[in-house]
Protein backbone atom coordinates (compact mmCIF):
# COMPACT_ATOMS: atom_id res chain seq x y z
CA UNK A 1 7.31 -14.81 7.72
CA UNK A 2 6.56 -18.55 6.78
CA UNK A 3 8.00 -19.39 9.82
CA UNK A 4 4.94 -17.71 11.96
CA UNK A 5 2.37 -18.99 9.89
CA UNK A 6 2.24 -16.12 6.89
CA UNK A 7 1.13 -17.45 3.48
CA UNK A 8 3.19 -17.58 0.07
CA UNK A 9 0.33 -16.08 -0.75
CA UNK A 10 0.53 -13.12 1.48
CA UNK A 11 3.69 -13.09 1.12
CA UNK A 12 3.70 -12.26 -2.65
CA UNK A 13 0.50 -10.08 -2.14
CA UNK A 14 3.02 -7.78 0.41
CA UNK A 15 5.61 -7.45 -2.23
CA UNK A 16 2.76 -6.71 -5.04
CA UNK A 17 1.56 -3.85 -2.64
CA UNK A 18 5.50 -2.15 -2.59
CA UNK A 19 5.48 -1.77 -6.40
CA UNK A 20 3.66 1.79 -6.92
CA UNK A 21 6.07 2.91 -3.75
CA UNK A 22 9.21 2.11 -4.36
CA UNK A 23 9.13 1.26 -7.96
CA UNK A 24 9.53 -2.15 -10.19
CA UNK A 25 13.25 -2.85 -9.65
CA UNK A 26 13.13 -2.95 -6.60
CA UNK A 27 10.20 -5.18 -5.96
CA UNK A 28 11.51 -7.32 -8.71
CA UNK A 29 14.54 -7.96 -6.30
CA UNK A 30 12.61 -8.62 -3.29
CA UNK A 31 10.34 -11.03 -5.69
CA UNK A 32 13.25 -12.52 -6.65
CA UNK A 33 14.70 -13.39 -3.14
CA UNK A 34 11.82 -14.61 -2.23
CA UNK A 35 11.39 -17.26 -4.84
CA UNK A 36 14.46 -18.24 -4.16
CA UNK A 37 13.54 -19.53 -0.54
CA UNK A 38 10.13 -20.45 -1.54
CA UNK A 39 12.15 -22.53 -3.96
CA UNK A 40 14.45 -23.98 -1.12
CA UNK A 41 11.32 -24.46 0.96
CA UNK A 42 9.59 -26.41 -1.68
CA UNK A 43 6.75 -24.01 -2.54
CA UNK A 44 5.35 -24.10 -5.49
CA UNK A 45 5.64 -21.02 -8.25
CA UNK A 46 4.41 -19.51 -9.70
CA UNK A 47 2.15 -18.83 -7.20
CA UNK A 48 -1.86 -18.59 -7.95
CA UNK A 49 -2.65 -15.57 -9.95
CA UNK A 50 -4.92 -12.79 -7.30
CA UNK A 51 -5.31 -10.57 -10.21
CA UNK A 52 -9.08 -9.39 -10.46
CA UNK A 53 -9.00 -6.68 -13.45
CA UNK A 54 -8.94 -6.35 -16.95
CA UNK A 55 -7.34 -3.87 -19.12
CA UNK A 56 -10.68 -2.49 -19.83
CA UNK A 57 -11.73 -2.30 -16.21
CA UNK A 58 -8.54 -1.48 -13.66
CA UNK A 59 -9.63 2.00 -13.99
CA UNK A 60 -13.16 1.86 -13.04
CA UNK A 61 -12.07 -0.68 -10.37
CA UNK A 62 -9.40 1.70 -9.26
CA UNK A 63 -11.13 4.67 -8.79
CA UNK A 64 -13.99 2.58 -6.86
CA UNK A 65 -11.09 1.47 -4.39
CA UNK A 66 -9.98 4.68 -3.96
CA UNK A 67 -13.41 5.45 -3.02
CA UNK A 68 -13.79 3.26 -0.59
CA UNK A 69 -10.85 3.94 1.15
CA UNK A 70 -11.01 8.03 0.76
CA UNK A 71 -14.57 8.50 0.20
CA UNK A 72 -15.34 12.50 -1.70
CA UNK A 73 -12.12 13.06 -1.77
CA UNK A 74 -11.38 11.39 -4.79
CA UNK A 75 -13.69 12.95 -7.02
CA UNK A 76 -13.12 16.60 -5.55
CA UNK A 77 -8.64 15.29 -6.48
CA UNK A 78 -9.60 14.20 -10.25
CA UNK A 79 -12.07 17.77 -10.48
CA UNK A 80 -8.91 19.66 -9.20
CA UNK A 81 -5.79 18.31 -11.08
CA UNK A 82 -4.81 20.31 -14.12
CA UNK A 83 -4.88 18.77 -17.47
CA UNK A 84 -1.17 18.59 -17.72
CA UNK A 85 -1.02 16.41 -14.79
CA UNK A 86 -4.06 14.13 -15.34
CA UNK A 87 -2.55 11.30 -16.35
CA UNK A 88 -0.31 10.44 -13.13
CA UNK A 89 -2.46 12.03 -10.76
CA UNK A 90 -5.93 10.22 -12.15
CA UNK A 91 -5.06 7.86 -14.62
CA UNK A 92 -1.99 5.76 -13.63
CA UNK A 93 -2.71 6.45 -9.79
CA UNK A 94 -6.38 4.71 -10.49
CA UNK A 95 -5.62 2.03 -12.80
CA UNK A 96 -2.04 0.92 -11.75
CA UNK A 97 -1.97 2.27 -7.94
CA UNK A 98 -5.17 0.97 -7.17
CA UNK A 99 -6.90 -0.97 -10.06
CA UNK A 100 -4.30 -3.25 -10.48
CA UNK A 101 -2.64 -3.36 -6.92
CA UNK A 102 -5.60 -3.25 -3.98
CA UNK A 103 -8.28 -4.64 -6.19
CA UNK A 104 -6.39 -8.17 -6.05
CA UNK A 105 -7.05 -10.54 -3.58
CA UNK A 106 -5.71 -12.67 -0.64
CA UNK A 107 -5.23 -9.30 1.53
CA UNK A 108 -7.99 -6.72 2.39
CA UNK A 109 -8.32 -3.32 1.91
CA UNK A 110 -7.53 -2.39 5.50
CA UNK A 111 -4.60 -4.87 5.35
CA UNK A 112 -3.28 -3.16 2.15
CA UNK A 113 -4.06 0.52 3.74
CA UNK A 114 -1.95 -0.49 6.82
CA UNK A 115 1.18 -1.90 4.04
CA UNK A 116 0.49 1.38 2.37
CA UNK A 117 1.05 3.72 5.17
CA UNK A 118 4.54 1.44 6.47
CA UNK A 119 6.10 1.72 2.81
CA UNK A 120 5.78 5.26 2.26
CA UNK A 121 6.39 5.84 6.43
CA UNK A 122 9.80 4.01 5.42
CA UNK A 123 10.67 6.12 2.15
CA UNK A 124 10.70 9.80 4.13
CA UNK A 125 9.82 12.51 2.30
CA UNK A 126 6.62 11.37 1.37
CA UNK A 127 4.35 12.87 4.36
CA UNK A 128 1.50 14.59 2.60
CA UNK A 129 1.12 10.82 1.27
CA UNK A 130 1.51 9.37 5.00
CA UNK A 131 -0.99 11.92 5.89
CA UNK A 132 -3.77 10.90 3.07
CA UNK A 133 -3.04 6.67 4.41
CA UNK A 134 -3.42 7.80 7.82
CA UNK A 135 -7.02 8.78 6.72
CA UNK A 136 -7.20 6.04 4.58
CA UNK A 137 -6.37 3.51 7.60
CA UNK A 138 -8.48 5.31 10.00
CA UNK A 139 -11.58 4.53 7.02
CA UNK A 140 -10.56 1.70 6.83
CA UNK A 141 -10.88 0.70 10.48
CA UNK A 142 -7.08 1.16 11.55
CA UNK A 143 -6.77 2.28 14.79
CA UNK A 144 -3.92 5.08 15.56
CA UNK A 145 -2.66 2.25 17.86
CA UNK A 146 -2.44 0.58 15.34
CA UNK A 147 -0.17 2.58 13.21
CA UNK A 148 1.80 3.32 16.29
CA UNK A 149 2.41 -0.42 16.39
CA UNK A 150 3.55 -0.69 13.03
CA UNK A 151 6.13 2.48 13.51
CA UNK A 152 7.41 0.93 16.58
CA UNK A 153 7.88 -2.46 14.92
CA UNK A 154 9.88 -0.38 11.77
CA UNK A 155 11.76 1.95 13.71
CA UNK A 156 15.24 -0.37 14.02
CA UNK A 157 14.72 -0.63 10.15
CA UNK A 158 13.69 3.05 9.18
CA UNK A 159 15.37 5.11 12.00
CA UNK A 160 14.14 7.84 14.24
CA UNK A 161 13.44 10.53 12.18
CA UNK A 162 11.57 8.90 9.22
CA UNK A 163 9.35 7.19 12.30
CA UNK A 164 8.89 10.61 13.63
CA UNK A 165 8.02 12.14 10.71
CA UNK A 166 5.09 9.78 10.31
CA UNK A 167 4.34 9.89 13.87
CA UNK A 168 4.20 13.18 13.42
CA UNK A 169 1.58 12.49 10.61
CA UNK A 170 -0.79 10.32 12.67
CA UNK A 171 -0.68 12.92 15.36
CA UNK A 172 -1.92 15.58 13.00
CA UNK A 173 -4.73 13.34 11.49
CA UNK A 174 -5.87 11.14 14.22
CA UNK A 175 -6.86 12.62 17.85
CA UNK A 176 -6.02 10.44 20.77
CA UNK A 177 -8.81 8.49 22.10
């Protein structure tokens, strides 16, 4: 990624976007590996801070992420989830998800939409999820080229039927054009 001109910056910002997808060990490794070659490169770390919320705000700034990317939708999903489940569905989802994760900066919302929709493409099993990003990236100004791009470019990583799956996902959300 350095190597064609991507940032240490954006290249932190694309590991920061994994955590609420595949979980904190995991990005920790990935961090970790890469400060090790930013380290054998010379880069500075830590690299400068992108975060934009407070503990008192990341919820308020999550949910009005989440409304810019999904529009209604949001407030008709936090009307419809049942008490037992608020807390992941609205509270972590807003504040961690998307208050402290797409609020930051160095990488735009449609940028962080498109990340989105390639992590949880490459988990499997996730495509009600793919199917919500799909919108999301389509909001957000995505093309379905676009996402076709992006499976074609994962498919020697992810395999043939996780790429089909989500294919399968931007077929049933986007029309062609």
């Amino acid at each position: 990624a350095l190597r064609v001109g991507v940032s240490p910056l954006e290249i932190k910002e694309t590991l920061y976007q994994c955590a609420p997808y595949i979980g904190f060990p995991k990005t920790e490794s990935a961090v970790c590996l890469v400060n090790e070659v930013f380290t054998e490169k010379g880069i500075d770390l830590p690299v400068k801070s992108q975060a934009t919320v407070t503990e008192d705000s990341r919820f308020k700034d999550g949910v009005a992420v989440q409304k810019a990317i999904f529009g209604d939708a949001i407030d008709k999903m936090h009307a419809s989830v049942p008490a037992n489940q608020k807390d992941i569905m609205v509270n972590y989802l807003s504040a961690f998800c998307f208050g402290d994760i797409y609020t930051r900066n160095e990488l735009d919302l449609k940028t962080r939409e498109l990340l989105t929709f390639s992590i949880i493409s490459a988990l499997g099993g996730c495509e009600a999820q793919v199917k919500a990003h799909v919108q999301g990236n389509a909001n957000m100004g995505n093309s379905k080229q676009n996402l076709i791009d992006a499976l074609a470019q994962m498919l020697p990583y992810i395999g043939f039927p996780r790429t089909l799956n989500a294919l399968g996902c931007v077929n049933a959300v986007m029309q062609e054009s």
